[in-house]
Protein backbone atom coordinates (compact mmCIF):
# COMPACT_ATOMS: atom_id res chain seq x y z
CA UNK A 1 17.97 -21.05 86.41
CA UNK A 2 15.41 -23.09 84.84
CA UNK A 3 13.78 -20.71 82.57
CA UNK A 4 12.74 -20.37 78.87
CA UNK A 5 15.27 -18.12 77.39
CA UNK A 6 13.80 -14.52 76.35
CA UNK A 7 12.10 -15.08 72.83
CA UNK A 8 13.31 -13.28 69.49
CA UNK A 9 17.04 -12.06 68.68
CA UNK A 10 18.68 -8.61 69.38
CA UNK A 11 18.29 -6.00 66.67
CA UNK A 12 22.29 -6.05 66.73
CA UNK A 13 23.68 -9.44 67.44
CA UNK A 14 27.47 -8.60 69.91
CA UNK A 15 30.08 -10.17 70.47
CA UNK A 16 29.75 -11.55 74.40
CA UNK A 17 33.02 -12.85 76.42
CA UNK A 18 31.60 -14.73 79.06
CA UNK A 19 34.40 -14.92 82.38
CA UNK A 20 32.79 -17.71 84.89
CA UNK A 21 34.53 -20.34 86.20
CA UNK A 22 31.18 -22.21 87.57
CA UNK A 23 31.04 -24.60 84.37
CA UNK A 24 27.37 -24.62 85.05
CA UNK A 25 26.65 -20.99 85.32
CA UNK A 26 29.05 -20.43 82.32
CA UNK A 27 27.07 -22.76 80.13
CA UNK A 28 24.06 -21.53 80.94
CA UNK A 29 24.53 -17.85 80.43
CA UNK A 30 26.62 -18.79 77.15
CA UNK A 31 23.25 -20.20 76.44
CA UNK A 32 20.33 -17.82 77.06
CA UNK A 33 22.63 -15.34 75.30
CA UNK A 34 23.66 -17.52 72.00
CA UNK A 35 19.58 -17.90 71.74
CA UNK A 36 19.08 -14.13 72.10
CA UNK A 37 21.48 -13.80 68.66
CA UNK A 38 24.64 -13.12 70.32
CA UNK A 39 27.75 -14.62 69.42
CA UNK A 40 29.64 -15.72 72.46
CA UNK A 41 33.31 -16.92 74.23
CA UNK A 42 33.69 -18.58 77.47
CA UNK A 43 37.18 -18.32 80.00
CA UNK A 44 37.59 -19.81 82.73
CA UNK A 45 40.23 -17.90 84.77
CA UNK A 46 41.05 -14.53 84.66
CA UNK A 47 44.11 -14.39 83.38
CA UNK A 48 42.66 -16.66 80.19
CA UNK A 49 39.51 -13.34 79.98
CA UNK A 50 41.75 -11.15 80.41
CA UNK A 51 43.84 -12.58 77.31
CA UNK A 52 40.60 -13.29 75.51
CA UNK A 53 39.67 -9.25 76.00
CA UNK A 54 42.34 -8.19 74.88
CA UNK A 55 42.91 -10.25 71.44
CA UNK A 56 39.59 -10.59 70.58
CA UNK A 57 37.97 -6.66 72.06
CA UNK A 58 34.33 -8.24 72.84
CA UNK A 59 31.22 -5.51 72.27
CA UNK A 60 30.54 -6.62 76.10
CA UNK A 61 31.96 -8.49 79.10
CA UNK A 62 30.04 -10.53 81.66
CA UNK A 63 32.19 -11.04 84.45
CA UNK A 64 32.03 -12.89 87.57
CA UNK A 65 34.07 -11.42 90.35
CA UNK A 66 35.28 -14.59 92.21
CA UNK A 67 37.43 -16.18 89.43
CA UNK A 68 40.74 -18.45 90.17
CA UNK A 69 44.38 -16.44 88.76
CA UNK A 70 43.46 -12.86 89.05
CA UNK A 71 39.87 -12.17 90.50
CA UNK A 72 37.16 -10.18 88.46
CA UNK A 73 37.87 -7.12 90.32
CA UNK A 74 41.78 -6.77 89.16
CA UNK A 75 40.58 -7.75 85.81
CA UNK A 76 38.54 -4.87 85.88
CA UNK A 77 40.94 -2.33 87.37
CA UNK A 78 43.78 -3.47 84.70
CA UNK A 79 41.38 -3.51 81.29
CA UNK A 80 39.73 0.28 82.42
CA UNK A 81 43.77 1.18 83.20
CA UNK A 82 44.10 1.15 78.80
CA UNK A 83 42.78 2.86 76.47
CA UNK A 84 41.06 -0.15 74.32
CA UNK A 85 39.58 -1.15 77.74
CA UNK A 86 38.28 1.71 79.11
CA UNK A 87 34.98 1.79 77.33
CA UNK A 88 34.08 -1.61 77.24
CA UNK A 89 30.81 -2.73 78.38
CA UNK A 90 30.59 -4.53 81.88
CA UNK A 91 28.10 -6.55 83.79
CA UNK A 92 29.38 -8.13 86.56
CA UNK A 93 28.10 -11.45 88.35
CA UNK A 94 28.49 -12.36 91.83
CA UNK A 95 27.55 -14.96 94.22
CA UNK A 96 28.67 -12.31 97.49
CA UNK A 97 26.16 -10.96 99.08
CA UNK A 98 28.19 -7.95 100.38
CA UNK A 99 27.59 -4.86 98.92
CA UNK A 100 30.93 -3.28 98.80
CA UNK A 101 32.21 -5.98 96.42
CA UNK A 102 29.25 -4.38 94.24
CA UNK A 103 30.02 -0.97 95.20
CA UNK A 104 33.65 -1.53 94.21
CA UNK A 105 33.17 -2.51 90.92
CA UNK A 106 30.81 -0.16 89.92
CA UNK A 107 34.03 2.11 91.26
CA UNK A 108 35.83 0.28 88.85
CA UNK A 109 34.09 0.96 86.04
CA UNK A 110 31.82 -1.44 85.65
CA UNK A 111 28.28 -1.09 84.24
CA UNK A 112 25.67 -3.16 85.66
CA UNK A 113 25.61 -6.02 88.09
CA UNK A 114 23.16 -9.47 88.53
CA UNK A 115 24.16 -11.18 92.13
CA UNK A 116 23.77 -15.37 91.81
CA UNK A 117 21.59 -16.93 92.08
CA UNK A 118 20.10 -14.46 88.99
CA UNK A 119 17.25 -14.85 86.36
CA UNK A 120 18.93 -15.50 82.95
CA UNK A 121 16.43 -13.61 81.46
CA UNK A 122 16.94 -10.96 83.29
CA UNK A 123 20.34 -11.13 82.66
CA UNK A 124 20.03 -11.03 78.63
CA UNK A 125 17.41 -8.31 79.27
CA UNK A 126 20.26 -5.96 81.05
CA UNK A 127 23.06 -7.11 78.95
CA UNK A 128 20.67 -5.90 75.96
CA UNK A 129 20.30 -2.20 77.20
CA UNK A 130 24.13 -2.07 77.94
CA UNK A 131 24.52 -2.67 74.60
CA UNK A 132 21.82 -0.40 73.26
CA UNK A 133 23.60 2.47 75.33
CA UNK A 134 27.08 1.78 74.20
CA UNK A 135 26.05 1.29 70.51
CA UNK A 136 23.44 4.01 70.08
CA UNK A 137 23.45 6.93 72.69
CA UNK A 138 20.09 8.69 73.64
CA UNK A 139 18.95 11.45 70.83
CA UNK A 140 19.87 13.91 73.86
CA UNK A 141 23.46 13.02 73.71
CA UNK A 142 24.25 12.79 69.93
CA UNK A 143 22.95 16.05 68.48
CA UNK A 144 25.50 17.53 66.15
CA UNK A 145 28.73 19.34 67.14
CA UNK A 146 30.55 19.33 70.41
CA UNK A 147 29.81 20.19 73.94
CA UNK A 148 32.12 22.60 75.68
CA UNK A 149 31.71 23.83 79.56
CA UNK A 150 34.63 25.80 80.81
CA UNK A 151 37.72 23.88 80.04
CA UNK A 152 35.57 20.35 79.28
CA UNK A 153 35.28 19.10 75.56
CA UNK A 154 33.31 16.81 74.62
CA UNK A 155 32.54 15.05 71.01
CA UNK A 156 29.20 12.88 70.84
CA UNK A 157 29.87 11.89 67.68
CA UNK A 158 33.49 10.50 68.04
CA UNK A 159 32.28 9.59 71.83
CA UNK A 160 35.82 11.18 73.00
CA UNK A 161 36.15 13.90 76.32
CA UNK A 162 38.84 16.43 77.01
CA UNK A 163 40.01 18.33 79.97
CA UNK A 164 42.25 21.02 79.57
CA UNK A 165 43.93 19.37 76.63
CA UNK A 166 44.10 15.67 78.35
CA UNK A 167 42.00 13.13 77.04
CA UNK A 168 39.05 11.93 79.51
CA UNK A 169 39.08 8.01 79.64
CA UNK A 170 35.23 7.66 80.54
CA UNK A 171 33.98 4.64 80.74
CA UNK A 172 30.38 3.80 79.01
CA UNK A 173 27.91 5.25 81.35
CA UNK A 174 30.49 7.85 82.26
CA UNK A 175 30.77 9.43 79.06
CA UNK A 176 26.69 9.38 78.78
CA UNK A 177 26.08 11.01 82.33
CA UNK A 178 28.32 13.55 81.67
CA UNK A 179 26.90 13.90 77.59
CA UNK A 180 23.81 14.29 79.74
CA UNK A 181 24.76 16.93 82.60
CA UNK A 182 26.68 19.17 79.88
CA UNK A 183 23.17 19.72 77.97
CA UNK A 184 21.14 20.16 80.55
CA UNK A 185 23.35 22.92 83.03
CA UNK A 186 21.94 23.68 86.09
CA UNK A 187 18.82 21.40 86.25
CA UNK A 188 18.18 19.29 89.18
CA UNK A 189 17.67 15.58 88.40
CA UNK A 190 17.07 12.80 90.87
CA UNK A 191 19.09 9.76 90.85
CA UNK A 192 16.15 7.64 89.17
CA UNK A 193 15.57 10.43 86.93
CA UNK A 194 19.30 10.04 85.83
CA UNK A 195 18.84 6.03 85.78
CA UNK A 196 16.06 6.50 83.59
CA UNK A 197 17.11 9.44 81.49
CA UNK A 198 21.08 8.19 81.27
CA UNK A 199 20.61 4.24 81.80
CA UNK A 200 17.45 4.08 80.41
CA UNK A 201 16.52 1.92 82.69
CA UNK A 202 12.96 2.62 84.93
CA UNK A 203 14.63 -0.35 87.68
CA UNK A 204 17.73 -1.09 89.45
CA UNK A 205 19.75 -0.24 92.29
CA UNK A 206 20.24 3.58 92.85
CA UNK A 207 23.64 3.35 94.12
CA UNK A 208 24.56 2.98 90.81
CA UNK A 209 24.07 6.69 89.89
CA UNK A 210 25.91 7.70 93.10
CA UNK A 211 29.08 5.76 91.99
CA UNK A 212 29.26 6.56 88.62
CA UNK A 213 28.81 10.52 90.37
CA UNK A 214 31.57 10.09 92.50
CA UNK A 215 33.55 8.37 89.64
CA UNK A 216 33.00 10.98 87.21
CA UNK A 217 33.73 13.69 90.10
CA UNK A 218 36.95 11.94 90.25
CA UNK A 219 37.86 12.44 86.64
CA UNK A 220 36.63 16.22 85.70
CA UNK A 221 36.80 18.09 89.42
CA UNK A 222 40.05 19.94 90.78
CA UNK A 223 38.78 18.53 93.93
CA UNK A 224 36.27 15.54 94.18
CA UNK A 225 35.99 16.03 98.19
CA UNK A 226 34.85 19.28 97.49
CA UNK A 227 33.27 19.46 94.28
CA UNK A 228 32.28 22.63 92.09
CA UNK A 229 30.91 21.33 88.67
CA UNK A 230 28.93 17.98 89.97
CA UNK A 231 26.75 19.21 92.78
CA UNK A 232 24.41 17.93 95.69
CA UNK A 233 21.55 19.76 95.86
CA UNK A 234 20.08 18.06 99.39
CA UNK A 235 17.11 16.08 99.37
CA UNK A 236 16.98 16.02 95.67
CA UNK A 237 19.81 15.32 93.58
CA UNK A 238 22.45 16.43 91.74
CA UNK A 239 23.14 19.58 89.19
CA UNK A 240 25.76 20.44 87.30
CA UNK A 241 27.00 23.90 87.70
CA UNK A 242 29.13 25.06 84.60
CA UNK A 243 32.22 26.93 85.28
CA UNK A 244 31.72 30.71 84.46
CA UNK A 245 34.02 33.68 84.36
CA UNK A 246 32.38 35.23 87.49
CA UNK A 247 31.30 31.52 88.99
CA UNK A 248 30.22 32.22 92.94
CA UNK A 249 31.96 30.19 95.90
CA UNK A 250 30.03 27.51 97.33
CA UNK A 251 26.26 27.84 98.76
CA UNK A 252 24.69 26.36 100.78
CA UNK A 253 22.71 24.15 98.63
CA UNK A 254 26.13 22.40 97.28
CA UNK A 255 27.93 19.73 99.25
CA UNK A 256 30.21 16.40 98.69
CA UNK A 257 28.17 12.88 98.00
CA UNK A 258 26.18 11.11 100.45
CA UNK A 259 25.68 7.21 100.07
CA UNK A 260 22.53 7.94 99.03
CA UNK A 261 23.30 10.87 96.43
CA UNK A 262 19.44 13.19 97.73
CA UNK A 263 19.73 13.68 101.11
């Protein structure tokens, strides 16, 4: 990590709570990102971030999952458990080279990874469009008024999501991809489609996309195994399917997730 940090500050400096307890790492992330126009904290431990997150509410975490006192993971699962936590920006950093630790905290909520050894600009470069997407939606996604599909509410504007009467707590890119499905109803869209229409991103891992799916599947469908609003259209992608007074049962076309969300 011996690079010239990315030139020229962010057009909104953030607030950046940096959880690492590599010293080395820690400082040099806390670096590249101080030089990009951010204003940063540094922990340690978990239990320290953890504290600092909830005092201080950061515009974004960067996290590293292998952390002495309570690993990034369970720091994860208890800030997206509350309400002030629940929408607050992730990237995660890990050394492991096995994808289900990635895989499971994308499950958790968060909303973009960097595995070690990692470019630090590359780093500041995703940590920037996090921000961008939890600070200014896409034009799509904040028209005026509400969205409403069947018993699903949801306010752009106030960035809030109801099902029948209970509040929706949607993480960042959770609230977007569903902003996103609501306005465009039964329309196919590939998974890079999405990460490029949703992330805004035109690179990246794809399983992304089919997490934040199966998460979001978990939140607004009576039955995730078996869903009816979020569907699989084989070999292509996934469509949502508004609920209607006369909706049809299942066809053939729809089906659960796959790992690989178009097949």
């Amino acid at each position: 990590m011996n690079e010239s940090p990315a030139s020229g500050g962010p057009p909104d400096p953030a607030r950046i709570l940096v959880i690492d307890d590599d010293l080395t790492v820690a400082e040099v992330v806390a670096g590249y990102l101080t030089r990009a126009g951010h204003r940063v904290d540094r922990a340690s431990d978990g239990n320290q971030g953890l504290d600092l997150a909830r005092r201080h509410r950061p515009d974004l975490l960067v996290l590293d999952l292998m952390l002495p006192g309570i690993d990034g993971l369970e720091l994860l699962r208890r800030l997206r458990a509350t309400e002030a936590g629940a929408d607050l920006p992730v990237v995660m950093l890990t050394a492991k080279g096995d994808e289900a630790d990635r895989i499971l905290g994308l499950e958790l909520g968060a909303d973009d990874y960097v595995t070690k050894p990692f470019s630090p600009r590359e780093l500041v470069l995703r940590v920037q469009s996090v921000l961008r997407r939890s600070r200014a939606a896409a034009p799509a996604l904040t028209a005026p008024g509400p969205l409403v599909s069947g018993d699903i509410t949801l306010d752009p504007q106030a960035r809030r999501a109801h099902r029948r009467g209970s509040e929706l707590l949607l993480t960042l890119r959770e609230f977007d991809l569903l902003a996103f499905l609501l306005r465009h109803p039964r329309t196919v869209f590939a998974r890079q489609e999405l990460m490029q229409r949703v992330w805004g991103w035109d690179f990246g891992d794809l399983s992304t996309v089919t997490v934040h799916v199966r998460r979001l599947r978990e939140k607004i469908e009576d039955d995730p195994a078996a869903p009816t609003l979020i569907t699989t259209v084989w070999g292509v992608g996934y469509r949502y399917d508004p609920v209607t007074a006369d909706a049809p049962g299942a066809t053939t076309e729809h089906g659960t997730d796959r790992e690989d969300g178009s097949e």
